[in-house]
N, C-alpha and C. Protein backbone atom coordinates (compact mmCIF):
# COMPACT_ATOMS: atom_id res chain seq x y z
N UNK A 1 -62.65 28.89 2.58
CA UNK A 1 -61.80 27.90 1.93
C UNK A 1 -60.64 27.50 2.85
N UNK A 2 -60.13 28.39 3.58
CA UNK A 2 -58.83 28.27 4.04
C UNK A 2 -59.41 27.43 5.72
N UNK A 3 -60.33 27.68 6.17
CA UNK A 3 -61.14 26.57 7.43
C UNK A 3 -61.83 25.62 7.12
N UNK A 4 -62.15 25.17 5.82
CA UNK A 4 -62.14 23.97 5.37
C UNK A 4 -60.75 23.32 5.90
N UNK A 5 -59.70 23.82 5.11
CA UNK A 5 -58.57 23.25 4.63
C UNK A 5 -57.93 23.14 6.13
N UNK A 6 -57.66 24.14 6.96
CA UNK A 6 -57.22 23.96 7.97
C UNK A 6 -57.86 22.85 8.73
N UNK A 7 -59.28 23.38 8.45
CA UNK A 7 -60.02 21.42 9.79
C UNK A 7 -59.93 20.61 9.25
N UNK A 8 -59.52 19.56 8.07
CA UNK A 8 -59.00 18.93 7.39
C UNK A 8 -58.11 18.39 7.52
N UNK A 9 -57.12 19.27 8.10
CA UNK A 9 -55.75 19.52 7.74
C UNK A 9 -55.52 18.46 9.66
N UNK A 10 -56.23 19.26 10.18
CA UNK A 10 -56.11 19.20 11.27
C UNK A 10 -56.70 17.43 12.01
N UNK A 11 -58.00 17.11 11.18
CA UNK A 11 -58.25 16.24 11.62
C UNK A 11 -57.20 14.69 11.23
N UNK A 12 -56.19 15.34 9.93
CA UNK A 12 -55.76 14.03 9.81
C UNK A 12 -55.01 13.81 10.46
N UNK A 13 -54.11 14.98 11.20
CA UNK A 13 -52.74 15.51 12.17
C UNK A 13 -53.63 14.44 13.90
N UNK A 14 -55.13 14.57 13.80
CA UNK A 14 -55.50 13.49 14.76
C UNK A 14 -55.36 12.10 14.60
N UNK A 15 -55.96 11.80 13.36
CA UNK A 15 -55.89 10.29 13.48
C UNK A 15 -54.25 10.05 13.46
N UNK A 16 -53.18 10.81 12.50
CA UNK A 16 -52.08 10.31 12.79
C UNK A 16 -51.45 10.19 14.66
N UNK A 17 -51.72 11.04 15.28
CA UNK A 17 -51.38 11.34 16.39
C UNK A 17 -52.06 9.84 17.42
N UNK A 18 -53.12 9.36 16.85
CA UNK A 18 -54.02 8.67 17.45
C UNK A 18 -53.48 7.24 16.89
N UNK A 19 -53.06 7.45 16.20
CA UNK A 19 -52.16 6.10 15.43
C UNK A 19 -51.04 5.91 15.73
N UNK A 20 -50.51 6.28 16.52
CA UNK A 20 -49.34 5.91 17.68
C UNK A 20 -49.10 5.67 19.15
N UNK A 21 -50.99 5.70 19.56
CA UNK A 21 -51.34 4.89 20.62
C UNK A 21 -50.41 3.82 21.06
N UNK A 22 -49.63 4.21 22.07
CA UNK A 22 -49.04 2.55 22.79
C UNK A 22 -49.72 2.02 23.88
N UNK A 23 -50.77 1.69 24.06
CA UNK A 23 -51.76 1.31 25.09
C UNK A 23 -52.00 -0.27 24.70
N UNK A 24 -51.47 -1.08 25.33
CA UNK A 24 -51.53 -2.11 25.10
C UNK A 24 -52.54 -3.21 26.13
N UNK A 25 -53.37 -2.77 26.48
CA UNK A 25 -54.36 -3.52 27.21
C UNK A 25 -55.64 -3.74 26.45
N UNK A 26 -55.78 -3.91 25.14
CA UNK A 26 -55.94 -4.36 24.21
C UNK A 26 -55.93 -5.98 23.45
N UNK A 27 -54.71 -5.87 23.91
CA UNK A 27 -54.10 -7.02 23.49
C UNK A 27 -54.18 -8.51 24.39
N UNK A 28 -53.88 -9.96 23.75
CA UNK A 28 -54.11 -10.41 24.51
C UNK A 28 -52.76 -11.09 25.68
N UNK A 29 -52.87 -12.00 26.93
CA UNK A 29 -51.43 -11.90 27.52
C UNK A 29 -50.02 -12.87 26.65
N UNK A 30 -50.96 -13.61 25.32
CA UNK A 30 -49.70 -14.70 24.68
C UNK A 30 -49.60 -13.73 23.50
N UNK A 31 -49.90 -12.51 23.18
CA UNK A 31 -49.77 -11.84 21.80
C UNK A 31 -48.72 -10.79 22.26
N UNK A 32 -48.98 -10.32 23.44
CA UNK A 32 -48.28 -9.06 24.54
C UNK A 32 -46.49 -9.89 24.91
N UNK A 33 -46.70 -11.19 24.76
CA UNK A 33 -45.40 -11.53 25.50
C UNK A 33 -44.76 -11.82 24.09
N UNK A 34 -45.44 -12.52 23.15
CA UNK A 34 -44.97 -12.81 22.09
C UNK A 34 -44.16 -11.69 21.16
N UNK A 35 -44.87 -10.73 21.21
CA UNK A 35 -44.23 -9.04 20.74
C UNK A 35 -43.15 -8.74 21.09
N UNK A 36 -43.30 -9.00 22.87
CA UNK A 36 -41.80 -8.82 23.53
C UNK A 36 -40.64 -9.32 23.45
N UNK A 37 -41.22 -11.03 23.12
CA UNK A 37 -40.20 -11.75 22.63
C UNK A 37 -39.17 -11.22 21.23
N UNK A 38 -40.18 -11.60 20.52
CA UNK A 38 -39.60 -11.45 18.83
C UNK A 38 -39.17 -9.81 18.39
N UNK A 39 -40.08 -8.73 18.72
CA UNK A 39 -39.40 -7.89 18.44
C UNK A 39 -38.38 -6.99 19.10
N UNK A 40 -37.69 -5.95 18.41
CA UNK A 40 -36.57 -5.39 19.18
C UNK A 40 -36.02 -4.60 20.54
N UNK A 41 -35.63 -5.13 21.53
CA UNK A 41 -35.97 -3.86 22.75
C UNK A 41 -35.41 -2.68 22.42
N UNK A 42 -35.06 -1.80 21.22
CA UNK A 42 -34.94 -0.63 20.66
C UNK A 42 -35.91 -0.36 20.35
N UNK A 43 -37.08 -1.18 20.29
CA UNK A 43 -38.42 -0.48 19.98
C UNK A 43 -39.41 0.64 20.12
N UNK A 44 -39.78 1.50 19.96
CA UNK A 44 -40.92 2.54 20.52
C UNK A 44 -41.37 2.04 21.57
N UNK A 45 -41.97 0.96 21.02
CA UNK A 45 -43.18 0.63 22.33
C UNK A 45 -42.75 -0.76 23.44
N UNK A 46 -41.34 -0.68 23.44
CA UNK A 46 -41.14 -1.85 24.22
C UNK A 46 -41.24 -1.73 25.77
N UNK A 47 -41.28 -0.03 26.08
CA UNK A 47 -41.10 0.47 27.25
C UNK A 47 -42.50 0.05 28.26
N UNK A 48 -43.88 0.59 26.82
CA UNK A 48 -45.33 0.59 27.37
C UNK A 48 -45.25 -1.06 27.16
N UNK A 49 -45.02 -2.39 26.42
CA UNK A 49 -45.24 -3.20 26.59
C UNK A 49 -44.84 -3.53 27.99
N UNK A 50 -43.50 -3.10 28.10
CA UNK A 50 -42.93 -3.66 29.52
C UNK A 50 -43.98 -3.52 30.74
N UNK A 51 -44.58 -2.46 30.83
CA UNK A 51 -45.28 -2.07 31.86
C UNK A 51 -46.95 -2.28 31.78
N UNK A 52 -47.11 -3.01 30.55
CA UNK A 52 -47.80 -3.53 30.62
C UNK A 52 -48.05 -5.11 31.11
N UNK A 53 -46.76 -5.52 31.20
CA UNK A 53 -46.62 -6.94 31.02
C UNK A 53 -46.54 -7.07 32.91
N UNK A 54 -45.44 -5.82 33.83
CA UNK A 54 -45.60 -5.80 35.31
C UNK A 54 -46.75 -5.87 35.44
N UNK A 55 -47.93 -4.35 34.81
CA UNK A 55 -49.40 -4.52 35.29
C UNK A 55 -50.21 -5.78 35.65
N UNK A 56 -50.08 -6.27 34.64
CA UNK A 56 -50.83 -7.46 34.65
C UNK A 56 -50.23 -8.71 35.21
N UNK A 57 -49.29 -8.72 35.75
CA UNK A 57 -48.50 -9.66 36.73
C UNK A 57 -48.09 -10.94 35.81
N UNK A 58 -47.72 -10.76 34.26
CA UNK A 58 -47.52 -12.03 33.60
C UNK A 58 -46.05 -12.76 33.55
N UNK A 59 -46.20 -13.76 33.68
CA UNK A 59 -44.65 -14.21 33.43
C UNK A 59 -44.58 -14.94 31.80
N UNK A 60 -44.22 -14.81 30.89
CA UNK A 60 -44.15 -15.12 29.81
C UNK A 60 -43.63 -16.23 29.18
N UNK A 61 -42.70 -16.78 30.18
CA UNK A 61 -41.71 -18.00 30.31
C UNK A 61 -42.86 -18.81 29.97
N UNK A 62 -44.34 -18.90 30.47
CA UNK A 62 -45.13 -19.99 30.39
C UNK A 62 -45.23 -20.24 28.91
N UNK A 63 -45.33 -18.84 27.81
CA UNK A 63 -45.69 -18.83 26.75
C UNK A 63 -44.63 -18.97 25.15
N UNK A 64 -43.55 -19.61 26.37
CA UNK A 64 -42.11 -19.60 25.69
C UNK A 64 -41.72 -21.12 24.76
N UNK A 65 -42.54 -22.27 24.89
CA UNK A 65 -42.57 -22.98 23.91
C UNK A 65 -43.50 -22.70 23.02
N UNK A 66 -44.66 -22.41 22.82
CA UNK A 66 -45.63 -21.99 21.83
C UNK A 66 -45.05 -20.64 20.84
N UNK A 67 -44.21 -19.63 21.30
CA UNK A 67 -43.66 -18.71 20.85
C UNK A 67 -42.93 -19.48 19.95
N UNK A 68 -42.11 -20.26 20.54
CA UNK A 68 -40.67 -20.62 19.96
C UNK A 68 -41.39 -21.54 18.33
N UNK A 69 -42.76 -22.51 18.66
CA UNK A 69 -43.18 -22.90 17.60
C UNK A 69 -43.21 -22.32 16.73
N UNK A 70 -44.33 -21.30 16.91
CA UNK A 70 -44.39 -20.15 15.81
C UNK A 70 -43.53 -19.67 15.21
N UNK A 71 -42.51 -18.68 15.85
CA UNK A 71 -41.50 -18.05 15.33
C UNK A 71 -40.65 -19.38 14.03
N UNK A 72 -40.61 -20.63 14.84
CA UNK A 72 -39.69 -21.34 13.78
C UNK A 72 -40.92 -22.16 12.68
N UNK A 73 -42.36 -21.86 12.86
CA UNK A 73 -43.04 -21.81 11.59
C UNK A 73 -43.38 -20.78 10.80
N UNK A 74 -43.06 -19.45 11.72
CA UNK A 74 -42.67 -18.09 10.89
C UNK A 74 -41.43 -18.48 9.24
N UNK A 75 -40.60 -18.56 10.22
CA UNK A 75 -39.32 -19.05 9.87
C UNK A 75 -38.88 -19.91 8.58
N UNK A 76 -39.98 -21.08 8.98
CA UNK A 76 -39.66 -21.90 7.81
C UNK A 76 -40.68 -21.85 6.46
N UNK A 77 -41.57 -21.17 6.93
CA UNK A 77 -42.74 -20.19 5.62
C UNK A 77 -41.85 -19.34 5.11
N UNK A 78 -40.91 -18.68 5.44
CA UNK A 78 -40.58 -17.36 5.08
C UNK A 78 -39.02 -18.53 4.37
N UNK A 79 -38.80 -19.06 4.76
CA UNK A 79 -36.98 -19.71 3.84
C UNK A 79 -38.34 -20.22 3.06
N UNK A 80 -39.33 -21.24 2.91
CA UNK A 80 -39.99 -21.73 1.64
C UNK A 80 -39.88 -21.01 0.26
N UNK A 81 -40.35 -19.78 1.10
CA UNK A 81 -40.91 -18.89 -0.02
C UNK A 81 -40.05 -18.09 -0.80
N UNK A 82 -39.01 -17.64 0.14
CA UNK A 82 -37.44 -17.55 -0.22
C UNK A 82 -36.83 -18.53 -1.39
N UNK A 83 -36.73 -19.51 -1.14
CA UNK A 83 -36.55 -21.03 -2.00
C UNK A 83 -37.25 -20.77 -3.05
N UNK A 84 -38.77 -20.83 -3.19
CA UNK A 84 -39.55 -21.08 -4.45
C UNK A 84 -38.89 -19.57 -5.44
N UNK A 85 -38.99 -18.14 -4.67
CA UNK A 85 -38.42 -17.06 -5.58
C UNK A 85 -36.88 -17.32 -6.11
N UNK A 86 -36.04 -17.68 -5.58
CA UNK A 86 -34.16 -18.55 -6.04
C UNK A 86 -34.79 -19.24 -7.31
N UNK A 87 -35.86 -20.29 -6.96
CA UNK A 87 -35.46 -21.44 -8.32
C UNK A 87 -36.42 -21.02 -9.08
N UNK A 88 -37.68 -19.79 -9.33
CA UNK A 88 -38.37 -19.10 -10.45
C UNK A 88 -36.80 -18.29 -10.53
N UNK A 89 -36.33 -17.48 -10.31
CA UNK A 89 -35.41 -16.76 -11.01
C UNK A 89 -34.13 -17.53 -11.46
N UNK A 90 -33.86 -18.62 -11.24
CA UNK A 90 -32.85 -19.73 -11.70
C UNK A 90 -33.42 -20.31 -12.88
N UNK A 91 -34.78 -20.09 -12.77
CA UNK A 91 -35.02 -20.93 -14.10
C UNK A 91 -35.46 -20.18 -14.87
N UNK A 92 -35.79 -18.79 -14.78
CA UNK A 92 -35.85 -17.48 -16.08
C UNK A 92 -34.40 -17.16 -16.16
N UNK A 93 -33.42 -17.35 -15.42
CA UNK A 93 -31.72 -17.04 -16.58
C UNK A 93 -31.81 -18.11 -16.65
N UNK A 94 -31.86 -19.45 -16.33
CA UNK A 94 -31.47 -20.87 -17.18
C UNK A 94 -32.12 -20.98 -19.11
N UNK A 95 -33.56 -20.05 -19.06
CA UNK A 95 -34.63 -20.09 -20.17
C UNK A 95 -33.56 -19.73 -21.56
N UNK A 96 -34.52 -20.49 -21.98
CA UNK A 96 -33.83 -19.80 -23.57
C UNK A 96 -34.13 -18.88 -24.29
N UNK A 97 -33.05 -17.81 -24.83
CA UNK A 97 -33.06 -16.76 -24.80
C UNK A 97 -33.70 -16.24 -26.30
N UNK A 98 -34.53 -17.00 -26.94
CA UNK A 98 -34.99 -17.19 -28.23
C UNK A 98 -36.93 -16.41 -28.31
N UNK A 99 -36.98 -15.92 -29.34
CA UNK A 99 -37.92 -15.02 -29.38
C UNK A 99 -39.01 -16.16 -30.45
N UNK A 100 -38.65 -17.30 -30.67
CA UNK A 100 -39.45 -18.23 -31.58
C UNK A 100 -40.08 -18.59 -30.87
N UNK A 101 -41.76 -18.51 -31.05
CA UNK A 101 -42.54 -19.00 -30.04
C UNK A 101 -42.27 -20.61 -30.37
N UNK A 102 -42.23 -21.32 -31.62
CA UNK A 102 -42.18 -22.32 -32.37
C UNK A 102 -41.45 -23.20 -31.67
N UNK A 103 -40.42 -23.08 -30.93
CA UNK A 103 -39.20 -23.80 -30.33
C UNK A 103 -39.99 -24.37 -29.31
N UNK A 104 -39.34 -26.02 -29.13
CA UNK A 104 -39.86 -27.18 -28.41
C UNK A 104 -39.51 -26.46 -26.66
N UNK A 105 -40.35 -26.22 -26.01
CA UNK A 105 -40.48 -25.72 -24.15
C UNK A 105 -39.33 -26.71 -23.91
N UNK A 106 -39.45 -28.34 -24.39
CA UNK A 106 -39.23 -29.15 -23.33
C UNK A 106 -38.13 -29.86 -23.93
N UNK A 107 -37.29 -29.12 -24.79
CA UNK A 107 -35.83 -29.74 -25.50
C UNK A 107 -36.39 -30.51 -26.71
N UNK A 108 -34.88 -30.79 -27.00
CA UNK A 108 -34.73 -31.69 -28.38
C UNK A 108 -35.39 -33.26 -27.57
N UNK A 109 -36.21 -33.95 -28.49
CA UNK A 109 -36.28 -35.39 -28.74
C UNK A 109 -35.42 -36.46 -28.79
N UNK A 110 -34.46 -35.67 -29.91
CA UNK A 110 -33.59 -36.18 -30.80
C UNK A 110 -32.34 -36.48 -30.04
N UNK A 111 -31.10 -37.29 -30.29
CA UNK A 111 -29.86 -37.27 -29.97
C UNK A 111 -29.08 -35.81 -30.09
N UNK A 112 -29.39 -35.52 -31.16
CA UNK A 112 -28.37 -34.03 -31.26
C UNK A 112 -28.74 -32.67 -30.50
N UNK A 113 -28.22 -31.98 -29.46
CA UNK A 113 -28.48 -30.98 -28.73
C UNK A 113 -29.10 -29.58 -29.30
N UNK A 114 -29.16 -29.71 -30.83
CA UNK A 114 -29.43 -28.49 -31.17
C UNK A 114 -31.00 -28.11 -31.14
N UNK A 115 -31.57 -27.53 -30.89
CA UNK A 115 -33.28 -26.95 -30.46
C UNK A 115 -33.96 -27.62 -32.07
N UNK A 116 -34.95 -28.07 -31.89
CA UNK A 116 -35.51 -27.98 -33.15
C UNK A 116 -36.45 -27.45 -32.69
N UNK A 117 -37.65 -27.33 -34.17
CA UNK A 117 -39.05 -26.31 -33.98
C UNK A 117 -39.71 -27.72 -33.81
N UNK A 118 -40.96 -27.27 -32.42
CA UNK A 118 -41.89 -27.72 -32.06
C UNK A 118 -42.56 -28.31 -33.20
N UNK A 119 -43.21 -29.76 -33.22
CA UNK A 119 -44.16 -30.47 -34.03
C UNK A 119 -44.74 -31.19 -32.83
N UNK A 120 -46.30 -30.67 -33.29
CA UNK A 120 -47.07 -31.40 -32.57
C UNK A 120 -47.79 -32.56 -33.02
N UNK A 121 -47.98 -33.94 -32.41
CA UNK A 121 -48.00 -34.77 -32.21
C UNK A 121 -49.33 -34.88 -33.73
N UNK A 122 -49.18 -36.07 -34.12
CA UNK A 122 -50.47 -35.81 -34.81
C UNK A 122 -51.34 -37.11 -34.54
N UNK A 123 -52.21 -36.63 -33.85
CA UNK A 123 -53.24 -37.84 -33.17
C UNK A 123 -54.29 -37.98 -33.52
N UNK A 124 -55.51 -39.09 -33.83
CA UNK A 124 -56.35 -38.96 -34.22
C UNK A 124 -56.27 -39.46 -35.73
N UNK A 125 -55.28 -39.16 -36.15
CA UNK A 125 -55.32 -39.48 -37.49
C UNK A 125 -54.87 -40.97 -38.15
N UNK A 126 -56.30 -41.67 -38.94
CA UNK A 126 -55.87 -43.05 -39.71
C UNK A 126 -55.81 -42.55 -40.97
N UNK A 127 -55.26 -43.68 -40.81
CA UNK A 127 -54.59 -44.34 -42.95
C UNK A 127 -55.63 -44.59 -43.52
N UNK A 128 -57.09 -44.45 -43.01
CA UNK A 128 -58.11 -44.97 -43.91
C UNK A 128 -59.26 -43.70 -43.77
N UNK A 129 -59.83 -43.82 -45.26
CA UNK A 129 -60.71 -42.27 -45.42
C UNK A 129 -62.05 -43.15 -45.43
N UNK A 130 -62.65 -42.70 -44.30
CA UNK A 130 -64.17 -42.78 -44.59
C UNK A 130 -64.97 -41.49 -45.02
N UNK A 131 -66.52 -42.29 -45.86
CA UNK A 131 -67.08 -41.51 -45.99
C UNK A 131 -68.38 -41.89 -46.22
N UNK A 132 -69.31 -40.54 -45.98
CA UNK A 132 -70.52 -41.08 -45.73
C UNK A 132 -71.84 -40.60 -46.84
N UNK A 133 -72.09 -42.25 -47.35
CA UNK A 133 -73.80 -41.75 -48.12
C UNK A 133 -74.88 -42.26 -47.61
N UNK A 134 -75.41 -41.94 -48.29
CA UNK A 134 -77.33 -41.65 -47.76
C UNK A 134 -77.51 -42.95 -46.20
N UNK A 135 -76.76 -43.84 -46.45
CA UNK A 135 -77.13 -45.17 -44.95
C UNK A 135 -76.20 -45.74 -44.62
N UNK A 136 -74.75 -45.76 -46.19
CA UNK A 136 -74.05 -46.52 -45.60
C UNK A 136 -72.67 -45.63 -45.58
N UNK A 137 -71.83 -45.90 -44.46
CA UNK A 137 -70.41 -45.59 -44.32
C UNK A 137 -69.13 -46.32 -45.19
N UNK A 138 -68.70 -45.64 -46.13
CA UNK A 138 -67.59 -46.13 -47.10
C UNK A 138 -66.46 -46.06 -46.46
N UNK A 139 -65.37 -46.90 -46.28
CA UNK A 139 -64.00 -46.43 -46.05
C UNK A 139 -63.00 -47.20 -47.34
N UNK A 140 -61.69 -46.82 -47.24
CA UNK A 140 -61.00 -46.98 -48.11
C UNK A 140 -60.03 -48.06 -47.85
């Protein structure tokens, strides 16, 4: 039981260990510079990027308007979405605070501000009653 548990134990202590691979020749040379760009040089792995980036003799400057696109369509996805969560939560405290399912969603009709209860429309309906025998249709 207990060498079960230990090789177990042990193999996950690998993949974690193996999951902090900084080997970046993997990667490609506009994803490698792009990393370098945007994220922090306090980073773990900014050291192995660096020396990955001498290895391969890249200059990144080439890849420095296409970066800059991205990052500011990063950018403006991320304020969108920012925006749409502000005005859903602006408009659940704006809601009314009423437990009547009955109450009109979309305000009063009327001149006077006070809520009335929802009436729905009544459509379909005439002033005249038909009805039907054996061939012919009666109305009123």
């Amino acid at each position: 039981m207990h060498r079960v548990l230990f090789t177990s134990l042990g193999l996950v202590f690998l993949l974690f260990i193996s999951g902090c691979n900084s080997d970046h020749s993997h990667e490609t040379d506009f994803r490698i510079c792009k990393k370098q760009a945007t994220i922090s040089p306090n980073n773990i792995h900014s050291a192995a990027r660096n020396r990955e980036i001498e290895s391969r003799g890249l200059n990144c400057r080439k890849f420095a308007s296409e970066i800059d696109k991205e990052v500011a369509q990063d950018n403006l996805a991320k304020a969108r979405i920012d925006e749409l969560v502000a005005l859903k939560r602006l408009a659940k405290a704006n809601a009314p605070k009423s437990n009547n399912p009955y109450l009109n969603p979309y305000g009063s009709s009327g001149s006077n501000s006070t809520s009335e209860p929802f009436k729905p429309r009544e459509l379909y309906k005439s002033k005249t009653y038909c009805r039907r025998t054996n061939i012919l249709v009666l109305c009123n």
